[in-house]
N, C-alpha and C. Protein backbone atom coordinates (compact mmCIF):
# COMPACT_ATOMS: atom_id res chain seq x y z
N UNK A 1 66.24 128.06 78.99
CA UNK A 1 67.65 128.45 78.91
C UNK A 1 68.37 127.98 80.17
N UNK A 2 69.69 127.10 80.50
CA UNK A 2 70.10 127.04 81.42
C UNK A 2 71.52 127.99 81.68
N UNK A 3 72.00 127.93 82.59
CA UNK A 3 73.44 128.69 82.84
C UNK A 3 74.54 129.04 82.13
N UNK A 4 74.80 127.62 81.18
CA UNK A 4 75.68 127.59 80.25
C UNK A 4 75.56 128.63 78.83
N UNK A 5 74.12 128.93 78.82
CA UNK A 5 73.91 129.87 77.73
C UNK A 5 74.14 131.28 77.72
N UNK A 6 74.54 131.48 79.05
CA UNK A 6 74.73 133.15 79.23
C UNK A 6 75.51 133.37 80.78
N UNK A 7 76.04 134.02 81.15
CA UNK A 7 76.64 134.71 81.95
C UNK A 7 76.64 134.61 83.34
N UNK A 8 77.21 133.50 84.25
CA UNK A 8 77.05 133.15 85.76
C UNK A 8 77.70 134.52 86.70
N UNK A 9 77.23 135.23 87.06
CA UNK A 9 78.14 136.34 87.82
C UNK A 9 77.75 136.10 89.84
N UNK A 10 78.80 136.19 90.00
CA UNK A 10 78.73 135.46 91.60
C UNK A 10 78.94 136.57 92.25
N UNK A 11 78.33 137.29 93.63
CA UNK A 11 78.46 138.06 94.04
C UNK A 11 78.10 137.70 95.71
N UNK A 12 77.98 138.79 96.72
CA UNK A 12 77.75 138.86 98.29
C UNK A 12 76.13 138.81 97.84
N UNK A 13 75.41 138.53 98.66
CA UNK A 13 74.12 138.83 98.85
C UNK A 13 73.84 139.77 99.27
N UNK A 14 72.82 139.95 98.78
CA UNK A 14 71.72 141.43 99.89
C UNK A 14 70.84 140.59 100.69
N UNK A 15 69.73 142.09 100.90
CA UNK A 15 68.80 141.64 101.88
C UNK A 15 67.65 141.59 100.70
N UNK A 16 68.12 142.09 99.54
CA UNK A 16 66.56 141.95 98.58
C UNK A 16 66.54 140.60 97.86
N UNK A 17 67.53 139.83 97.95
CA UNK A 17 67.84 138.57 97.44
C UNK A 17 67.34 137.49 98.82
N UNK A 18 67.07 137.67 99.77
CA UNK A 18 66.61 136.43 100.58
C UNK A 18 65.40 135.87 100.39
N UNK A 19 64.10 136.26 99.58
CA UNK A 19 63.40 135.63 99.05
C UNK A 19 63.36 134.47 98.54
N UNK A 20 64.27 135.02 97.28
CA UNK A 20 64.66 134.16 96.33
C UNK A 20 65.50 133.15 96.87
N UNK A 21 66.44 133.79 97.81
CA UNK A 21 67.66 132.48 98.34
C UNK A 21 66.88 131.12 99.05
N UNK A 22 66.20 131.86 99.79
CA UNK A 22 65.27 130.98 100.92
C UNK A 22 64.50 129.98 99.70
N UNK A 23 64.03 130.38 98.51
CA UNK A 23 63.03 129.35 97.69
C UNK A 23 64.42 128.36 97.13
N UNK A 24 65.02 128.48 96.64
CA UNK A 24 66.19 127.80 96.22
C UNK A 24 66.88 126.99 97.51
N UNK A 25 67.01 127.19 98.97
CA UNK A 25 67.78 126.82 99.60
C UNK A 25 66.23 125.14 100.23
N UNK A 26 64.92 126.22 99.74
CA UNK A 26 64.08 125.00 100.29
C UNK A 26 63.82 123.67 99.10
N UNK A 27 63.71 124.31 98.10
CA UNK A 27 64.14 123.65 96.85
C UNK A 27 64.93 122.14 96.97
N UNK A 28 66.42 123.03 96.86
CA UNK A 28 67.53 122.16 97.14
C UNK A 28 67.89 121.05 98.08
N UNK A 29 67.17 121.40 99.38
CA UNK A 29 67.35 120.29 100.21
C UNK A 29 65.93 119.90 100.86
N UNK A 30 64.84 119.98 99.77
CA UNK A 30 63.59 119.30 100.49
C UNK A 30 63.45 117.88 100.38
N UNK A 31 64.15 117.06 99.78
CA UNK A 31 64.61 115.67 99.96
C UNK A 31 65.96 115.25 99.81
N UNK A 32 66.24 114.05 100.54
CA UNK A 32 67.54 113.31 100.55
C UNK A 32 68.60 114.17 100.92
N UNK A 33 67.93 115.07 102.18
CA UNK A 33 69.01 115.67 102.95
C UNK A 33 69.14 114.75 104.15
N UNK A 34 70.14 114.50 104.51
CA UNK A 34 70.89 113.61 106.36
C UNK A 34 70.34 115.09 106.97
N UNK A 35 71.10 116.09 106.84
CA UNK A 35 70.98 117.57 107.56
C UNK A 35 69.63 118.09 107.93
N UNK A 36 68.75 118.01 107.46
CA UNK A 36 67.50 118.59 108.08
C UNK A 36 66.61 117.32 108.33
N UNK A 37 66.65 116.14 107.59
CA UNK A 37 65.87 114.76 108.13
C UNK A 37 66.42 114.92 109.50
N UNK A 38 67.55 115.02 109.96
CA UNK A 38 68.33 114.57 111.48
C UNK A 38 67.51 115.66 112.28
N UNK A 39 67.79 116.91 111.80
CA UNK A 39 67.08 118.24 112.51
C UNK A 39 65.46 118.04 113.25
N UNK A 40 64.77 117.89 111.60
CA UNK A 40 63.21 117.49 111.92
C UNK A 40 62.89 116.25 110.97
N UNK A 41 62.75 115.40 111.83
CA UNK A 41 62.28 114.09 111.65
C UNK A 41 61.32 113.67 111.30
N UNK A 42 60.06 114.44 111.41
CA UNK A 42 58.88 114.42 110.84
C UNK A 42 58.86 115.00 109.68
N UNK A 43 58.47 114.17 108.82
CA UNK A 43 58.47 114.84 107.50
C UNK A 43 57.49 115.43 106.94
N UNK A 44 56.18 115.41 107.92
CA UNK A 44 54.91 116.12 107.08
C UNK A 44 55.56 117.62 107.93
N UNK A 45 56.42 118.16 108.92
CA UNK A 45 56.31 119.31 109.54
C UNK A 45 57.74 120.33 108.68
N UNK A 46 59.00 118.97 108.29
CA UNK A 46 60.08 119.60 108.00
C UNK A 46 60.36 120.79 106.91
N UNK A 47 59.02 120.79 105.79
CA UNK A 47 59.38 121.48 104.93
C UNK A 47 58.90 122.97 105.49
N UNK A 48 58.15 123.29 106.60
CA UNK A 48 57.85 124.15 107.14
C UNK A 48 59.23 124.56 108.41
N UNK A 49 59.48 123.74 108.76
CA UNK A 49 60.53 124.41 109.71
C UNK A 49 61.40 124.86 109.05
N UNK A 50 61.86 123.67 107.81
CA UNK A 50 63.47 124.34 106.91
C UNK A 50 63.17 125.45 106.36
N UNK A 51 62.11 125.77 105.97
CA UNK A 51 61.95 126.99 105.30
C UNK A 51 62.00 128.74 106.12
N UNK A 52 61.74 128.40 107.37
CA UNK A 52 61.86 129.62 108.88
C UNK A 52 63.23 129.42 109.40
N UNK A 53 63.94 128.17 109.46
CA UNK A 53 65.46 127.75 109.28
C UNK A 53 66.27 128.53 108.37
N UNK A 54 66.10 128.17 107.13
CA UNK A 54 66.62 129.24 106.15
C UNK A 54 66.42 130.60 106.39
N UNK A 55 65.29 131.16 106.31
CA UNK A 55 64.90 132.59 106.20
C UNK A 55 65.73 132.95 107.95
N UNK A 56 66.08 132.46 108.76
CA UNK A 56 66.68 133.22 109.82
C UNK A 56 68.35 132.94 110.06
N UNK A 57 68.35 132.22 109.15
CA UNK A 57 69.68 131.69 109.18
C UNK A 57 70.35 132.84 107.84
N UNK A 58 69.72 133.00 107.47
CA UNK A 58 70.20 134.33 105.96
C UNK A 58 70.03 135.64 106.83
N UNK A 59 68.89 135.96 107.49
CA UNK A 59 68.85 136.88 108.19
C UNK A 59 69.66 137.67 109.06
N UNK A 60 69.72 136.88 110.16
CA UNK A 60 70.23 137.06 111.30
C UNK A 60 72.08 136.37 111.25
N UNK A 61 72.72 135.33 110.70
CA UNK A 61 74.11 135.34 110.35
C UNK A 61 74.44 135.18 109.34
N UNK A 62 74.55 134.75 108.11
CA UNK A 62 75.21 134.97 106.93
C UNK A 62 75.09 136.28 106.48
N UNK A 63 74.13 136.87 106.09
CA UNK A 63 73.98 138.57 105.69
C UNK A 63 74.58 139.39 106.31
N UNK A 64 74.50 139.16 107.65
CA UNK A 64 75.44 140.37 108.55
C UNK A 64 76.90 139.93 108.66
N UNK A 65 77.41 138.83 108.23
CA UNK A 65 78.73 138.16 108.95
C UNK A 65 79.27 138.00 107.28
N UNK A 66 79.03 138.78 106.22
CA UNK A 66 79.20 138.54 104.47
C UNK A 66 79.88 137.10 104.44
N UNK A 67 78.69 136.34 104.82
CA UNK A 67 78.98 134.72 104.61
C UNK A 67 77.90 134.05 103.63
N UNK A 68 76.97 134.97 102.80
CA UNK A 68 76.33 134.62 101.75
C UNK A 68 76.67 135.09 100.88
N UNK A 69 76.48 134.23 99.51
CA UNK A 69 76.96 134.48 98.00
C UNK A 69 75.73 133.84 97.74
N UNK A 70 75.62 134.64 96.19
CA UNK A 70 74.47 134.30 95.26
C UNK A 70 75.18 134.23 93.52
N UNK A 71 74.71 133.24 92.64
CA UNK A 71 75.12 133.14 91.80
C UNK A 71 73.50 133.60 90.62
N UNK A 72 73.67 134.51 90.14
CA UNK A 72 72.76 134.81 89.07
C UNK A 72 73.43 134.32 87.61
N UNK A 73 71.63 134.20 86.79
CA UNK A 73 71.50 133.85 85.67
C UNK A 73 70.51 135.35 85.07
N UNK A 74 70.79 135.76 84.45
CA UNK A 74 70.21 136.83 83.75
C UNK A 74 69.28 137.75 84.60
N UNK A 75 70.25 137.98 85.77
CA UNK A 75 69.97 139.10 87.02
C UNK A 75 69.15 138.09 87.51
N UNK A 76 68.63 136.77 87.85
CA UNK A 76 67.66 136.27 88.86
C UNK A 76 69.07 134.78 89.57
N UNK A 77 69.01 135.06 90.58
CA UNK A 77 69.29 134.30 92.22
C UNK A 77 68.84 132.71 91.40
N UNK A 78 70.51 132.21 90.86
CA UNK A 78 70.03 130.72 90.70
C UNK A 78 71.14 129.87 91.52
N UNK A 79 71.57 130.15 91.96
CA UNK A 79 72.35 129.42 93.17
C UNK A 79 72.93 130.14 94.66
N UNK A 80 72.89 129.42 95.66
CA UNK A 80 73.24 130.34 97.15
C UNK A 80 74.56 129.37 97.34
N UNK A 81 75.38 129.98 98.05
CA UNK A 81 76.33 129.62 98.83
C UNK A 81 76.34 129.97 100.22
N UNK A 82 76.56 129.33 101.35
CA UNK A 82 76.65 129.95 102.72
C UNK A 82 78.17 129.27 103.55
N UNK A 83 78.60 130.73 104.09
CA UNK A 83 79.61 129.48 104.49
C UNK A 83 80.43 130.99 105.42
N UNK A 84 80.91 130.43 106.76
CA UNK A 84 81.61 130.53 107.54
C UNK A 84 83.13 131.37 107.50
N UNK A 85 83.77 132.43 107.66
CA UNK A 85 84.78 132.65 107.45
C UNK A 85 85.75 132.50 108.31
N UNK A 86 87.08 132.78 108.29
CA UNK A 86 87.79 132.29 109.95
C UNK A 86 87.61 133.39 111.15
N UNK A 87 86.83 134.70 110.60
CA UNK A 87 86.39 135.54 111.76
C UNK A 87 85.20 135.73 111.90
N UNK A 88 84.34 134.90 111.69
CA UNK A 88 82.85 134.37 111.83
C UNK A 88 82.31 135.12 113.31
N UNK A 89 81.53 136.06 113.06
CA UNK A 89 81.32 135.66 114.69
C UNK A 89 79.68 136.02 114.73
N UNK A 90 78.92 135.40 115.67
CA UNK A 90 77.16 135.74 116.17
C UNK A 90 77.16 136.68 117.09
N UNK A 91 77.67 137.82 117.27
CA UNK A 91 77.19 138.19 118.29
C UNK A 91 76.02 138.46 119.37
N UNK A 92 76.42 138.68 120.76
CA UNK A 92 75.48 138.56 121.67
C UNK A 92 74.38 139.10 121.47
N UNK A 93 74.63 140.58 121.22
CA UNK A 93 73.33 141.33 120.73
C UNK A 93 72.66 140.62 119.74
N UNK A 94 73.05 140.44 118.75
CA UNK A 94 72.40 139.87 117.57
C UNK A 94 71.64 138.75 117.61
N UNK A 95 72.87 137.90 118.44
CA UNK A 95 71.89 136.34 118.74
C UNK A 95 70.84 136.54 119.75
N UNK A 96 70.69 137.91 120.66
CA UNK A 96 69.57 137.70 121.48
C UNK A 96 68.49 138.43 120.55
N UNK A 97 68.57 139.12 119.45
CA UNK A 97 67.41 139.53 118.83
C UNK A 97 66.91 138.63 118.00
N UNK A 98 67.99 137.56 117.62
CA UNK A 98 67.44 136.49 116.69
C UNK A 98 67.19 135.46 117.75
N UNK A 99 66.58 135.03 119.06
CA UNK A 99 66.07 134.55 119.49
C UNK A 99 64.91 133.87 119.14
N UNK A 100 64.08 135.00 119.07
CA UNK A 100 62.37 134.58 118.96
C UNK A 100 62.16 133.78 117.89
N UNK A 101 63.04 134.66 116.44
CA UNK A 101 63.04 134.03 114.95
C UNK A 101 63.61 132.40 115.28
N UNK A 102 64.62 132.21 115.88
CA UNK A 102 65.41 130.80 115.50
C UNK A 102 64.21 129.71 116.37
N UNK A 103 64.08 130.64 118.03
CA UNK A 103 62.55 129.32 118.50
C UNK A 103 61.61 129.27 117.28
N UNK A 104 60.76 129.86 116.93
CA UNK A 104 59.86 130.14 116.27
C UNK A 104 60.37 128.84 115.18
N UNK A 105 61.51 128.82 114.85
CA UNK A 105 61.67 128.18 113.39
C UNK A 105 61.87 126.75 113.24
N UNK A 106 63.03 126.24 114.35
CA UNK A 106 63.13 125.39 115.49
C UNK A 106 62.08 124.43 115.75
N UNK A 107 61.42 125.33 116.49
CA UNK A 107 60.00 124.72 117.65
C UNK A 107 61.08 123.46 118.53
N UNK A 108 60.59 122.29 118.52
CA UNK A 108 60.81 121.68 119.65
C UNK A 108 62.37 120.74 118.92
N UNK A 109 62.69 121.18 117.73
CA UNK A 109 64.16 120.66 117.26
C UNK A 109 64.99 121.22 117.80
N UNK A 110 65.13 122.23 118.25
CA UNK A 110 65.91 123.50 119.14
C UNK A 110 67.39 122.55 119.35
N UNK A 111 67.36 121.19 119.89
CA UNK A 111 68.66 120.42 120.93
C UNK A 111 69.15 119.94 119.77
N UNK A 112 68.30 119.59 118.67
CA UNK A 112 69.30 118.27 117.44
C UNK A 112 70.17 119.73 116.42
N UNK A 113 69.17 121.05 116.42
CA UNK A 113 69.49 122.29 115.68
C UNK A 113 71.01 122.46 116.34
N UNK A 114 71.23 122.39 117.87
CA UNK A 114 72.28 122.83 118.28
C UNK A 114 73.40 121.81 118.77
N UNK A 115 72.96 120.37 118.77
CA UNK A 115 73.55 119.65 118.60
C UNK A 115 75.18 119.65 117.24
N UNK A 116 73.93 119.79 116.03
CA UNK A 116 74.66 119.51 114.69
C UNK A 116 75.37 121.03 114.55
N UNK A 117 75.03 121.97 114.95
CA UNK A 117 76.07 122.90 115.09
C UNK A 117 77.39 122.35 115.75
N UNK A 118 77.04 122.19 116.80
CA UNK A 118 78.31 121.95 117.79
C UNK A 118 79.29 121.02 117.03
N UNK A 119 78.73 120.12 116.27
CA UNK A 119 79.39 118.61 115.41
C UNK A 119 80.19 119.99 114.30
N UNK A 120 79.49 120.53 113.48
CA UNK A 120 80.68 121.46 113.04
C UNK A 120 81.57 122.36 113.74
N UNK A 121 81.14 122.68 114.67
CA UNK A 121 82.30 123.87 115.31
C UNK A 121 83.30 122.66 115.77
N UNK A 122 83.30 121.65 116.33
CA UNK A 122 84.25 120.91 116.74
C UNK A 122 85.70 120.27 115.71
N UNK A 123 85.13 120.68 114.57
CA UNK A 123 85.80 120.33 113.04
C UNK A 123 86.97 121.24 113.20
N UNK A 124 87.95 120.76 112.81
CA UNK A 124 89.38 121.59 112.89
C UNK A 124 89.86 122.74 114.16
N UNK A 125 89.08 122.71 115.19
CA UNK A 125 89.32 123.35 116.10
C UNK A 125 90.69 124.07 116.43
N UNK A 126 90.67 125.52 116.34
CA UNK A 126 92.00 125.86 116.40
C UNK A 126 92.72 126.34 115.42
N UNK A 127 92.41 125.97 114.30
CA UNK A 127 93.05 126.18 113.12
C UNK A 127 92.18 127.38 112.62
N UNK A 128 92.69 128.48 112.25
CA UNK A 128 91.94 129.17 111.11
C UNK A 128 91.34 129.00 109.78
N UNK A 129 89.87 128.55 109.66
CA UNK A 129 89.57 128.18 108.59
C UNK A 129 87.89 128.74 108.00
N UNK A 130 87.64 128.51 107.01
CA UNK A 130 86.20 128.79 106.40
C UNK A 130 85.72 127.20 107.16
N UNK A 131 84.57 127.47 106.67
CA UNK A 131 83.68 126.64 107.18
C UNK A 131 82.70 126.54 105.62
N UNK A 132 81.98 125.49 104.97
CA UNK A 132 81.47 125.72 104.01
C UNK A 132 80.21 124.91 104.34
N UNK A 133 79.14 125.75 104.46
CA UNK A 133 78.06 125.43 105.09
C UNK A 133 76.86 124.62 104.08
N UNK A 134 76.65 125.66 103.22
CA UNK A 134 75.39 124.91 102.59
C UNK A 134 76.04 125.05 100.51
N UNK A 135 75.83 124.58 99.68
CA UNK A 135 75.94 125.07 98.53
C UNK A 135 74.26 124.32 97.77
N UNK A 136 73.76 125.77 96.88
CA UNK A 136 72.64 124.96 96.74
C UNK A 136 72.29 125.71 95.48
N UNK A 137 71.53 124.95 94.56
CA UNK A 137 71.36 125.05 93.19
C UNK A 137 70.17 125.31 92.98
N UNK A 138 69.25 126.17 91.95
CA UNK A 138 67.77 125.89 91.71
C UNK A 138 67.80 124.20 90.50
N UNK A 139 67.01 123.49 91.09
CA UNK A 139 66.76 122.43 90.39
C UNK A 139 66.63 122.39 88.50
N UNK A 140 66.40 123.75 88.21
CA UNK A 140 66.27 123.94 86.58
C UNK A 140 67.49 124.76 86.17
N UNK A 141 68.24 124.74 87.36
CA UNK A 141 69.82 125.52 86.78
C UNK A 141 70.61 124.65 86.90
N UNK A 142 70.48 123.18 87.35
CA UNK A 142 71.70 122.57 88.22
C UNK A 142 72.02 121.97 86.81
N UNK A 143 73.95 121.30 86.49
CA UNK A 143 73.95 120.68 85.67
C UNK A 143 74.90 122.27 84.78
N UNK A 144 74.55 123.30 85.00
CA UNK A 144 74.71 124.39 84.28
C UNK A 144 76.20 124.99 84.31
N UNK A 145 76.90 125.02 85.98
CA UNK A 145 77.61 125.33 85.82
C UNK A 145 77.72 126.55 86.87
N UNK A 146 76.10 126.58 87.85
CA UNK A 146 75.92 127.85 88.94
C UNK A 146 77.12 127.03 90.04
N UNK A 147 76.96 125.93 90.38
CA UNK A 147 77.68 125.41 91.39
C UNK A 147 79.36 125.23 91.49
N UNK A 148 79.61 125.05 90.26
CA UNK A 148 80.76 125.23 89.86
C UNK A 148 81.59 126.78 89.67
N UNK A 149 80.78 127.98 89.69
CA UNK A 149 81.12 129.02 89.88
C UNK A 149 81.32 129.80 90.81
N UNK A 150 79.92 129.12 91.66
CA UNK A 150 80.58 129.86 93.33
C UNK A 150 81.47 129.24 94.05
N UNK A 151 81.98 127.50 93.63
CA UNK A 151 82.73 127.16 94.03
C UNK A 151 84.42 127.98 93.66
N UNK A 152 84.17 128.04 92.25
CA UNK A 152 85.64 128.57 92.16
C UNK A 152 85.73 130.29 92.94
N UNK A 153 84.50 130.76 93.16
CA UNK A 153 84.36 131.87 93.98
C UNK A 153 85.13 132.04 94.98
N UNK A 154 84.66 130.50 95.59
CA UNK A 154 85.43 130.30 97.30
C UNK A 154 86.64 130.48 97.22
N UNK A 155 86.99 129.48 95.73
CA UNK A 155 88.23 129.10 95.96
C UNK A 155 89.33 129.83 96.11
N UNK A 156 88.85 131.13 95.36
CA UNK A 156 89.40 132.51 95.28
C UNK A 156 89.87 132.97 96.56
N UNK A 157 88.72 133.02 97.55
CA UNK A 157 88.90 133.83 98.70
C UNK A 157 89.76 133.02 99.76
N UNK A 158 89.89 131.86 99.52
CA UNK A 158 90.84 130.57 100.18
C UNK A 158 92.28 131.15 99.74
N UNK A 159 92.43 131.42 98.66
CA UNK A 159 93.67 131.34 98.15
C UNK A 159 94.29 132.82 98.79
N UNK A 160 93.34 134.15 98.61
CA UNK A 160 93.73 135.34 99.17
C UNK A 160 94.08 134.90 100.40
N UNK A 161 93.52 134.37 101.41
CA UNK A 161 93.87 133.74 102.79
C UNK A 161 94.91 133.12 103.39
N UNK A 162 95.13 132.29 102.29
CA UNK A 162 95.60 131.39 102.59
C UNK A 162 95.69 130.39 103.66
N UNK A 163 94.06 129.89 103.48
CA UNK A 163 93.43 129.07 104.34
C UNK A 163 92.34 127.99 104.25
N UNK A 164 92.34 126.96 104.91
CA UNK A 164 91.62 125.79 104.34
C UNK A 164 90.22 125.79 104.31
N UNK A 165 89.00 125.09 103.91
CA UNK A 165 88.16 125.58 103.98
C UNK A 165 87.61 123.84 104.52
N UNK A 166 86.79 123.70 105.24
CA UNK A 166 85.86 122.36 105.30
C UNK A 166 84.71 122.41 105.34
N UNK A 167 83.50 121.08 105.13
CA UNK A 167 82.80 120.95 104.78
C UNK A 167 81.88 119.77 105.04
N UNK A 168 80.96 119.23 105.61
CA UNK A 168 79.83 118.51 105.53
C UNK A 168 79.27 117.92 104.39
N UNK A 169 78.82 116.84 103.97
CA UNK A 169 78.02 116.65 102.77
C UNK A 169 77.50 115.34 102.93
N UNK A 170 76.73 114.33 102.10
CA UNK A 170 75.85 113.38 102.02
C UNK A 170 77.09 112.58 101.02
N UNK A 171 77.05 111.15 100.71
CA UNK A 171 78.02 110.58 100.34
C UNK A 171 77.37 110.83 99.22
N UNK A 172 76.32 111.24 98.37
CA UNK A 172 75.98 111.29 96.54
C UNK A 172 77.00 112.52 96.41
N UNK A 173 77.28 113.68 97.49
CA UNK A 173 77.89 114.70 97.35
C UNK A 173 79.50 114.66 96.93
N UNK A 174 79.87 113.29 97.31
CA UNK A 174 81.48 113.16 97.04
C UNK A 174 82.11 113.42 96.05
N UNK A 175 81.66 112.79 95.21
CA UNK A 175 82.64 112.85 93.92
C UNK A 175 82.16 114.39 93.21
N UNK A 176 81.18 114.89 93.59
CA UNK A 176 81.00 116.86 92.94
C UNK A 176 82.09 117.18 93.37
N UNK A 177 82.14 117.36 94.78
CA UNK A 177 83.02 117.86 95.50
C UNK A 177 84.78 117.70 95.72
N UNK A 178 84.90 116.68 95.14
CA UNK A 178 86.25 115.87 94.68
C UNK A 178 86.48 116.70 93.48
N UNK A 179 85.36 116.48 92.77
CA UNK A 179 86.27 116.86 91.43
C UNK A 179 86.18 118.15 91.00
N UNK A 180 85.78 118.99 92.84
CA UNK A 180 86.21 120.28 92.63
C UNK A 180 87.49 120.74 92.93
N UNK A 181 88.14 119.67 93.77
CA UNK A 181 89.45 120.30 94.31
C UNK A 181 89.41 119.35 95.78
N UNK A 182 88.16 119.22 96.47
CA UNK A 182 88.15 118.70 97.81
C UNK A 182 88.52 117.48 98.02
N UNK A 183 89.11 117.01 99.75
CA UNK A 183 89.59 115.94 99.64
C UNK A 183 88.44 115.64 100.71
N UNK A 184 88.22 114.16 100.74
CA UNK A 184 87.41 113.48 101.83
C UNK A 184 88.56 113.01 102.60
N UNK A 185 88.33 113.87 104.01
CA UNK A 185 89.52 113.66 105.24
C UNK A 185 88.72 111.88 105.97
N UNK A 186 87.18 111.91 106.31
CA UNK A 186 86.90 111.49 107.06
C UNK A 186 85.36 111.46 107.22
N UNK A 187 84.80 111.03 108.23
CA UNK A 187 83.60 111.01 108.82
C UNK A 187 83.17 111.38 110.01
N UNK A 188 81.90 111.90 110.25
CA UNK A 188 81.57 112.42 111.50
C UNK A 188 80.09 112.04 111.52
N UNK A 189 79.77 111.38 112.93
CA UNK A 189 78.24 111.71 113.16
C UNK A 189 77.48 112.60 113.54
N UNK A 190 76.42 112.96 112.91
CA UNK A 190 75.55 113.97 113.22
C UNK A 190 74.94 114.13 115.09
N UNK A 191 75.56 114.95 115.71
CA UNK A 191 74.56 114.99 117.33
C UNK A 191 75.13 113.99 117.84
N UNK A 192 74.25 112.98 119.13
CA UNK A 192 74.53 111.77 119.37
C UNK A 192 74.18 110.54 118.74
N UNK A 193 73.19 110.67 117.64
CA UNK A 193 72.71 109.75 117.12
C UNK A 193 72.12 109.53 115.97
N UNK A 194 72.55 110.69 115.05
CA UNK A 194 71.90 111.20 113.83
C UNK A 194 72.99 110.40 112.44
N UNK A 195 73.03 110.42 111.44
CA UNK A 195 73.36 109.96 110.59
C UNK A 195 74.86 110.18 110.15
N UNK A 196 76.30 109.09 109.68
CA UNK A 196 76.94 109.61 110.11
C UNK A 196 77.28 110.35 108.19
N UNK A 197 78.11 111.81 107.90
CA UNK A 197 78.26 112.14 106.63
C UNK A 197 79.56 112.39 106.60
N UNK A 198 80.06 112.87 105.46
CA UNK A 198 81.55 113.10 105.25
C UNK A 198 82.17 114.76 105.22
N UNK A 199 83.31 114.43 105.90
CA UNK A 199 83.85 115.85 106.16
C UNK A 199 85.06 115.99 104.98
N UNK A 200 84.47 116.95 104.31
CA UNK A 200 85.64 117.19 103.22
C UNK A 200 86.31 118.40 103.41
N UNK A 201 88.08 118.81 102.13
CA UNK A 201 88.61 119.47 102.61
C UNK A 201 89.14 120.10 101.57
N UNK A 202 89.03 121.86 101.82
CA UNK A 202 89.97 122.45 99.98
C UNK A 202 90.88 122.82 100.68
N UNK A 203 91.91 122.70 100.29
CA UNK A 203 93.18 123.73 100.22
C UNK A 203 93.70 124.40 99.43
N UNK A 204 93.84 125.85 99.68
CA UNK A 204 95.08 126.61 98.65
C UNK A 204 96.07 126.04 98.17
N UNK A 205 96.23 126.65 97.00
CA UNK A 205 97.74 126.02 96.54
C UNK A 205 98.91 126.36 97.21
N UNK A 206 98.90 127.55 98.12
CA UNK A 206 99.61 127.65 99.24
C UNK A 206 99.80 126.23 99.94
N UNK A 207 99.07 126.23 100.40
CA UNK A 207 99.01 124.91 101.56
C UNK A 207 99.54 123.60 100.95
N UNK A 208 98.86 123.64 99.61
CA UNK A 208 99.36 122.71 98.89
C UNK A 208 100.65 122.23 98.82
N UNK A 209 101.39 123.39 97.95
CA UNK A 209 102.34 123.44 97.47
C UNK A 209 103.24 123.17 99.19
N UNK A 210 103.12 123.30 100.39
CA UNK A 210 104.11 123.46 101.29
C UNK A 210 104.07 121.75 101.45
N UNK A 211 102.87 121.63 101.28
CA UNK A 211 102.11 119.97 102.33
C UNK A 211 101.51 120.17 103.70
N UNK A 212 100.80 121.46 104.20
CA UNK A 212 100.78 121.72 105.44
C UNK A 212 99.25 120.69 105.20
């Protein structure tokens, strides 16, 4: 049965859903990702780091900062969304307890991990905006219609805002993402030397409608 046969309901995540998110998020990008090839370069080690990557990255900021969404298919976790809001924040406490977890997950990627952060925080600087981090499908749901639902999810919470949202992606990612609404502003390279991908862009019909 895929998505289309029954009922996509998009919601916040829990903490009893990171199992499942983490198998879907390793799923989704265990090949022909720029984003974690750039991270860990070795590929017999990467599917082990992305997977302690994920699980602390759900943990420790999206779950506490309600920057994860989950899209179910007959009550089971078939698509994650992660993504940034314009009052995003890690705090100190928090980021020093998620220390050990992020080395641990890391290991010696730790500089390219915080590199490619920095390459997004530098994105629209100033402006109040989402940030749209990861969108990711289970491989036997994709095609269905999960991705297309948490997108119009976002789009929702953009529009209450009235605020733009941007985004990272691989150039196969363009035209999904286009012919959700997003525009391709541009390009950015990953770190100092990592691969370069495209920065795309939604706007409200607010924004729209002004031309801001």
């Amino acid at each position: 049965m895929t998505a289309t046969d029954t009922e996509i309901v998009v919601r916040s995540a829990v903490k009893a859903d990171v199992p499942e998110m983490v198998s879907i998020l390793d799923r989704a990008f265990g090949s022909d990702d720029p984003f974690g090839e750039y991270m860990f370069p070795d590929p017999a080690r990467r599917p082990r780091h992305q997977h302690r990557l994920h699980r602390a990255m759900l943990r420790h900021q999206y779950l506490p900062n309600d920057g994860a969404l989950v899209a179910t298919v007959d009550g089971r976790v078939a698509g994650v969304g992660l993504w940034q809001k314009p009052d995003h924040r890690f705090g100190p406490l928090r980021y020093l307890a998620a220390i050990p977890e992020f080395a641990w997950a890391m290991g010696s990627a730790g500089p390219r991990v915080l590199r490619m952060d920095a390459t997004m925080s530098a994105i629209a600087t100033g402006l109040p905006h989402f940030f749209g981090v990861s969108l990711a499908v289970a491989p036997e749901q994709q095609r269905g219609g999960v991705g297309r639902a948490l997108l119009a999810h976002v789009m929702g919470e953009l529009e209450r805002a009235e605020a733009p949202m941007f985004g990272l992606c691989k150039d196969g990612n363009v035209a999904y993402y286009e012919a959700g609404g997003a525009l391709r502003i541009g390009r950015v390279r990953l770190g100092r030397r990592g691969p370069d991908v495209n920065v795309m862009m939604w706007l409200p019909r607010s924004l729209r409608a002004s031309g801001e």
